[in-house]
N, C-alpha and C. Protein backbone atom coordinates (compact mmCIF):
# COMPACT_ATOMS: atom_id res chain seq x y z
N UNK A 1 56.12 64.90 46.20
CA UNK A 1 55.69 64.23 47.42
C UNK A 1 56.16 65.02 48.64
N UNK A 2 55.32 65.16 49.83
CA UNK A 2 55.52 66.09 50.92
C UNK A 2 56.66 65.03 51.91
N UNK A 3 57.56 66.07 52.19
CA UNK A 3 58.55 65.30 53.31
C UNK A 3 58.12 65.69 54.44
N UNK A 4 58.31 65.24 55.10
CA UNK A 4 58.30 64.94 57.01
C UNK A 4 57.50 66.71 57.50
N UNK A 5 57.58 66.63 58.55
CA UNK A 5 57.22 67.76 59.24
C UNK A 5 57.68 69.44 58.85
N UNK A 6 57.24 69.75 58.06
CA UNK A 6 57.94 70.93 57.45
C UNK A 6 57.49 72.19 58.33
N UNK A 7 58.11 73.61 57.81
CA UNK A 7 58.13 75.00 58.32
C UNK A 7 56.60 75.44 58.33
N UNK A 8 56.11 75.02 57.00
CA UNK A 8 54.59 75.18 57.20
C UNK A 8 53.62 74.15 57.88
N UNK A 9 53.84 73.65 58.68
CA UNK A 9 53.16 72.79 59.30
C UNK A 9 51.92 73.65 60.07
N UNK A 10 52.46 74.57 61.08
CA UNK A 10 52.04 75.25 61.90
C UNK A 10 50.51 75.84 61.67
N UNK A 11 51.18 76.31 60.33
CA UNK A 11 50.10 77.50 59.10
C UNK A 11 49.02 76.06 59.00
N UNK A 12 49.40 75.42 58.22
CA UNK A 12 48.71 74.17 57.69
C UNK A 12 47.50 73.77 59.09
N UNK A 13 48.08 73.57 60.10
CA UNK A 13 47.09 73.19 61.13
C UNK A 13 45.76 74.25 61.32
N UNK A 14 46.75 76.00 61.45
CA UNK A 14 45.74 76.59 61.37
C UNK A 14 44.41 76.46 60.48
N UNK A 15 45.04 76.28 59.19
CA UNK A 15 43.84 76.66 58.38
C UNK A 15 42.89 75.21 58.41
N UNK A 16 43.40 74.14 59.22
CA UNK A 16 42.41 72.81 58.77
C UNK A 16 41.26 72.54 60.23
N UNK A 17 42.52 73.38 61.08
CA UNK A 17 41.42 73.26 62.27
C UNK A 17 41.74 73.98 63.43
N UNK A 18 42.51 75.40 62.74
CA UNK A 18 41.86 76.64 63.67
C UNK A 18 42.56 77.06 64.89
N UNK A 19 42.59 77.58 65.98
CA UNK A 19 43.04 77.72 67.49
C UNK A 19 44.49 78.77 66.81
N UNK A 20 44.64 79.16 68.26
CA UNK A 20 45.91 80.23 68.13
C UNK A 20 47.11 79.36 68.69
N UNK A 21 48.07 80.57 67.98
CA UNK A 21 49.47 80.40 67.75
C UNK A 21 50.05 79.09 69.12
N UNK A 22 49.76 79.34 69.98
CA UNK A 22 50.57 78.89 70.98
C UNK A 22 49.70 77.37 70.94
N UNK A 23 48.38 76.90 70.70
CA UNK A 23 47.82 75.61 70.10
C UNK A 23 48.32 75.24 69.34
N UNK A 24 48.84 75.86 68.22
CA UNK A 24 49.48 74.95 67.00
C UNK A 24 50.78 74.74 67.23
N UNK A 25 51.43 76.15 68.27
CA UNK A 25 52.96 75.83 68.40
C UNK A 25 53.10 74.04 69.54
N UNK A 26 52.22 73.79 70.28
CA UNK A 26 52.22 73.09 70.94
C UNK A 26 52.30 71.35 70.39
N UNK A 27 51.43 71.82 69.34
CA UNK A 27 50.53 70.42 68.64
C UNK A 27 52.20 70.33 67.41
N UNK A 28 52.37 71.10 67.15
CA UNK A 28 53.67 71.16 66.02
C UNK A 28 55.02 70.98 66.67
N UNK A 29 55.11 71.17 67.64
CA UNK A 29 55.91 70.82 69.02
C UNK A 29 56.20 69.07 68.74
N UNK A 30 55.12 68.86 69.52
CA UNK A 30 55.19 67.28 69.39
C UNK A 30 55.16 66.57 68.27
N UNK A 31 54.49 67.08 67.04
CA UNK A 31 54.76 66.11 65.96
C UNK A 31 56.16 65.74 65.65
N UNK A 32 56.82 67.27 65.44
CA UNK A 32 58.42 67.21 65.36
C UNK A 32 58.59 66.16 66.06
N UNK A 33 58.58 66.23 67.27
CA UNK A 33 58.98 65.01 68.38
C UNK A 33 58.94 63.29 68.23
N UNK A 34 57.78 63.50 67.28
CA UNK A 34 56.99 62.22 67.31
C UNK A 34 57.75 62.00 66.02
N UNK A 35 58.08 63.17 64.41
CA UNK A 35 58.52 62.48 63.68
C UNK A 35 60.40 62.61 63.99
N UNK A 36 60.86 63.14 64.67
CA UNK A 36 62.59 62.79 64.91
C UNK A 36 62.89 61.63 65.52
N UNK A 37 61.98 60.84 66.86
CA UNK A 37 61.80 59.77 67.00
C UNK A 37 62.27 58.56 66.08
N UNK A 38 61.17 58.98 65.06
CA UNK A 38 61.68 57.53 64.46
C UNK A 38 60.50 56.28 64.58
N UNK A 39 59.45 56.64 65.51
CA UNK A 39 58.85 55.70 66.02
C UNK A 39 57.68 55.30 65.17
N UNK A 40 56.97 56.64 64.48
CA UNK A 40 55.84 56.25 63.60
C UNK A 40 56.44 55.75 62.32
N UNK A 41 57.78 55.86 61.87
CA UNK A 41 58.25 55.33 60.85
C UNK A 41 58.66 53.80 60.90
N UNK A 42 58.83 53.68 61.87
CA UNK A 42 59.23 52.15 62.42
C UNK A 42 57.58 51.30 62.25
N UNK A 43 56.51 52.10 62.99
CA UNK A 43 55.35 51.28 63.19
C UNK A 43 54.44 51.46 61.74
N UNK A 44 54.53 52.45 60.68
CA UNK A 44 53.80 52.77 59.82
C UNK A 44 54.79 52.34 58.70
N UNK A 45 55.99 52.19 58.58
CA UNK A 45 56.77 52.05 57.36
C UNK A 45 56.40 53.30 56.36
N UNK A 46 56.33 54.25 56.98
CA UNK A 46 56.30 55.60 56.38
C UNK A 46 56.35 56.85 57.04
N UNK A 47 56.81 58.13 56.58
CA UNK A 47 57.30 59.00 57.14
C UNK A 47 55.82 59.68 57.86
N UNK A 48 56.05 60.76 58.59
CA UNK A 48 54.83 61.61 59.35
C UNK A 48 55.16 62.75 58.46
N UNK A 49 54.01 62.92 57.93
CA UNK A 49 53.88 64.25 56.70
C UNK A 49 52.50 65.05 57.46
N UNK A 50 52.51 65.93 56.82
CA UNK A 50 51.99 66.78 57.38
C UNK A 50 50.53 66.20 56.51
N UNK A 51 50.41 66.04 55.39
CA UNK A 51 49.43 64.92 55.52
C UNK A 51 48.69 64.34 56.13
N UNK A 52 49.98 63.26 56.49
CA UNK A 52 49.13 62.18 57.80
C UNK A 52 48.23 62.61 58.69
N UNK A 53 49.27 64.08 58.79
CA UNK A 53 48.98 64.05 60.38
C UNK A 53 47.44 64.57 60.07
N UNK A 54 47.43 65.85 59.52
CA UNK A 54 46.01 66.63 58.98
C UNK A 54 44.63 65.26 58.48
N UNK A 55 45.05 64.44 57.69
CA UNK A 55 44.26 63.40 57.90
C UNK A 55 44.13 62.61 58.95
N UNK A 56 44.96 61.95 59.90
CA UNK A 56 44.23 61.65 60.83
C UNK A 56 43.84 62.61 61.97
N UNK A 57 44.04 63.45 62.21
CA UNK A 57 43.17 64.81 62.99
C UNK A 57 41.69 64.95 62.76
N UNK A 58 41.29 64.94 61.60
CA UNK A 58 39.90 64.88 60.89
C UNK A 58 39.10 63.93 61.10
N UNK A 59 39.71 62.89 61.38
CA UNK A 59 38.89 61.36 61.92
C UNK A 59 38.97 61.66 63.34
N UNK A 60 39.38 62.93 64.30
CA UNK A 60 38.82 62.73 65.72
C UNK A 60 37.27 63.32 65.63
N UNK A 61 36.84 62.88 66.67
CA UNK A 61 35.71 63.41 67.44
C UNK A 61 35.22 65.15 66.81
N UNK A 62 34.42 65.21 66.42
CA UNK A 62 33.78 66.80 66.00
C UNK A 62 34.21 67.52 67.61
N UNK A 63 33.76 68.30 67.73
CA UNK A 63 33.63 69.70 68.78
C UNK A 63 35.14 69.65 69.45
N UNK A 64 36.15 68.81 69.49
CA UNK A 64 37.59 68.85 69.95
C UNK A 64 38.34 70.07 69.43
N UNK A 65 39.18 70.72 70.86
CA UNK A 65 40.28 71.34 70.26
C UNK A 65 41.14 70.57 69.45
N UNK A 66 42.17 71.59 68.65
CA UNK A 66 43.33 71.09 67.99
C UNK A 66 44.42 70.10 69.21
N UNK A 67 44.46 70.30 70.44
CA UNK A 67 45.34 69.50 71.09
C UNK A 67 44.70 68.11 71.89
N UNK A 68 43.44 68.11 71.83
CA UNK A 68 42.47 67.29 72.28
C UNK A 68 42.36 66.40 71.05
N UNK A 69 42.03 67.16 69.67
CA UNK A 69 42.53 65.66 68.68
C UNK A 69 43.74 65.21 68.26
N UNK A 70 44.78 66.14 68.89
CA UNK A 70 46.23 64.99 68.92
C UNK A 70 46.32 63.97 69.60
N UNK A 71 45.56 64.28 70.82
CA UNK A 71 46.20 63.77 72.10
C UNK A 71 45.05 62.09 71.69
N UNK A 72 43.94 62.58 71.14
CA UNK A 72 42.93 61.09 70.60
C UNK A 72 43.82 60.53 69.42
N UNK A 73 44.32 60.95 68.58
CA UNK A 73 44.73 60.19 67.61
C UNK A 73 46.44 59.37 68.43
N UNK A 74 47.24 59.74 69.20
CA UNK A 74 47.92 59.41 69.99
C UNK A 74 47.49 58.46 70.33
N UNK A 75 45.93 58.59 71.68
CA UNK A 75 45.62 57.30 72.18
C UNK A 75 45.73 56.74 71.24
N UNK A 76 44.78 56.44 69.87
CA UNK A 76 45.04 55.45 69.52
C UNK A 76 46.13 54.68 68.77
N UNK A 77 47.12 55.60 68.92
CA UNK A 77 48.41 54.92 68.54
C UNK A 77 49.24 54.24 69.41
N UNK A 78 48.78 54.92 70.75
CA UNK A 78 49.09 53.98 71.88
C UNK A 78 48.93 52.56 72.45
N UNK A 79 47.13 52.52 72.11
CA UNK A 79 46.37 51.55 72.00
C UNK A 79 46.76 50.29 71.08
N UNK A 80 47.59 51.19 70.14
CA UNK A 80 47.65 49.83 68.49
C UNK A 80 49.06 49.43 68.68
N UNK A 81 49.87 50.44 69.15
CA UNK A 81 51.22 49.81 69.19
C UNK A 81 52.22 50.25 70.51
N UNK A 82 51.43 51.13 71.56
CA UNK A 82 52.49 51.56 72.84
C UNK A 82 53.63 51.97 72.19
N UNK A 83 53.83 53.13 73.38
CA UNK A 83 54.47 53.76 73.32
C UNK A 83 54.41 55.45 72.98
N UNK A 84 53.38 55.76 72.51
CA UNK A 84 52.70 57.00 72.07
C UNK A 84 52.52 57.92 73.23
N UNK A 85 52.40 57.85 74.46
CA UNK A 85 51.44 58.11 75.26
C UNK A 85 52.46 59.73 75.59
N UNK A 86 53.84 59.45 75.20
CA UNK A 86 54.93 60.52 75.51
C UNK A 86 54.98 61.87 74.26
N UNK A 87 54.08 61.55 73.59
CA UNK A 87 53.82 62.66 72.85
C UNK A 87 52.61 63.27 72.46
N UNK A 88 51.87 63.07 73.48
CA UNK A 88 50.55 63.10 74.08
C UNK A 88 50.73 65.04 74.59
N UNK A 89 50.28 66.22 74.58
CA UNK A 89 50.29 67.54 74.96
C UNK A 89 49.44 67.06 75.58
N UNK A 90 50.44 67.90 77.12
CA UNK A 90 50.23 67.31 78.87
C UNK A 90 49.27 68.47 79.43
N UNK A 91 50.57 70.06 78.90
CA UNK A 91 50.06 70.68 79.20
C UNK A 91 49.88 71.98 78.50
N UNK A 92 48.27 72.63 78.54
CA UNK A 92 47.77 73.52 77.64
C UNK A 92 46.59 73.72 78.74
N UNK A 93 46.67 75.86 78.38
CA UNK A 93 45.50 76.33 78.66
C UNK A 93 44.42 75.69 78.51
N UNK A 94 43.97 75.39 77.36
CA UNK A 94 42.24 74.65 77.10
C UNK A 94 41.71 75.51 76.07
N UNK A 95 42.37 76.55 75.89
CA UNK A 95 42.03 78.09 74.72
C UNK A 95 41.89 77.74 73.87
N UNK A 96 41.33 77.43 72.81
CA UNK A 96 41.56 77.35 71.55
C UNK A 96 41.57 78.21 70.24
N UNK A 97 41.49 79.32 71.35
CA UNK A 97 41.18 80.60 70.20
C UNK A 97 39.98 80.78 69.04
């Protein structure tokens, strides 16, 4: 079973949905954030795996960058339980490589 946010996360994003280094370092940035928190474990009763995360990324919107479907799957974690909105990527070129 996959634990929490691992070393290959980064790689993993690349290959599921693409953009350069400094997109994934960004988007892998905040997950860390989101899973040291504590907060999606509290609201999901389960850890943030790299999994999760890659599955719910896939349920955003087609034509989105990689930080444009964090920042949607966020809203709607914001939406369902507040508090999300702080691990939301504020700021990014728009590049997606």
């Amino acid at each position: 079973m996959e634990m929490g946010i691992g070393q290959r996360f980064e790689e993993r994003l690349g290959e599921e949905f693409g953009g350069d280094a400094g997109t994934r370092r960004v988007v892998a940035r905040q997950a860390r954030d989101l899973a040291d928190s504590g907060q999606f474990r509290n609201h999901m009763d389960s850890e943030l795996t790299t999994a999760v995360v890659v599955e719910n990324l896939r349920d955003a919107p087609e034509g989105l960058a990689l930080p444009e479907k964090w920042n949607w799957w966020m809203g709607a974690l914001e939406l369902a339980y507040g508090g999300y909105d702080r691990f939301r990527v504020v700021r990014w070129s728009g590049k997606s490589g």
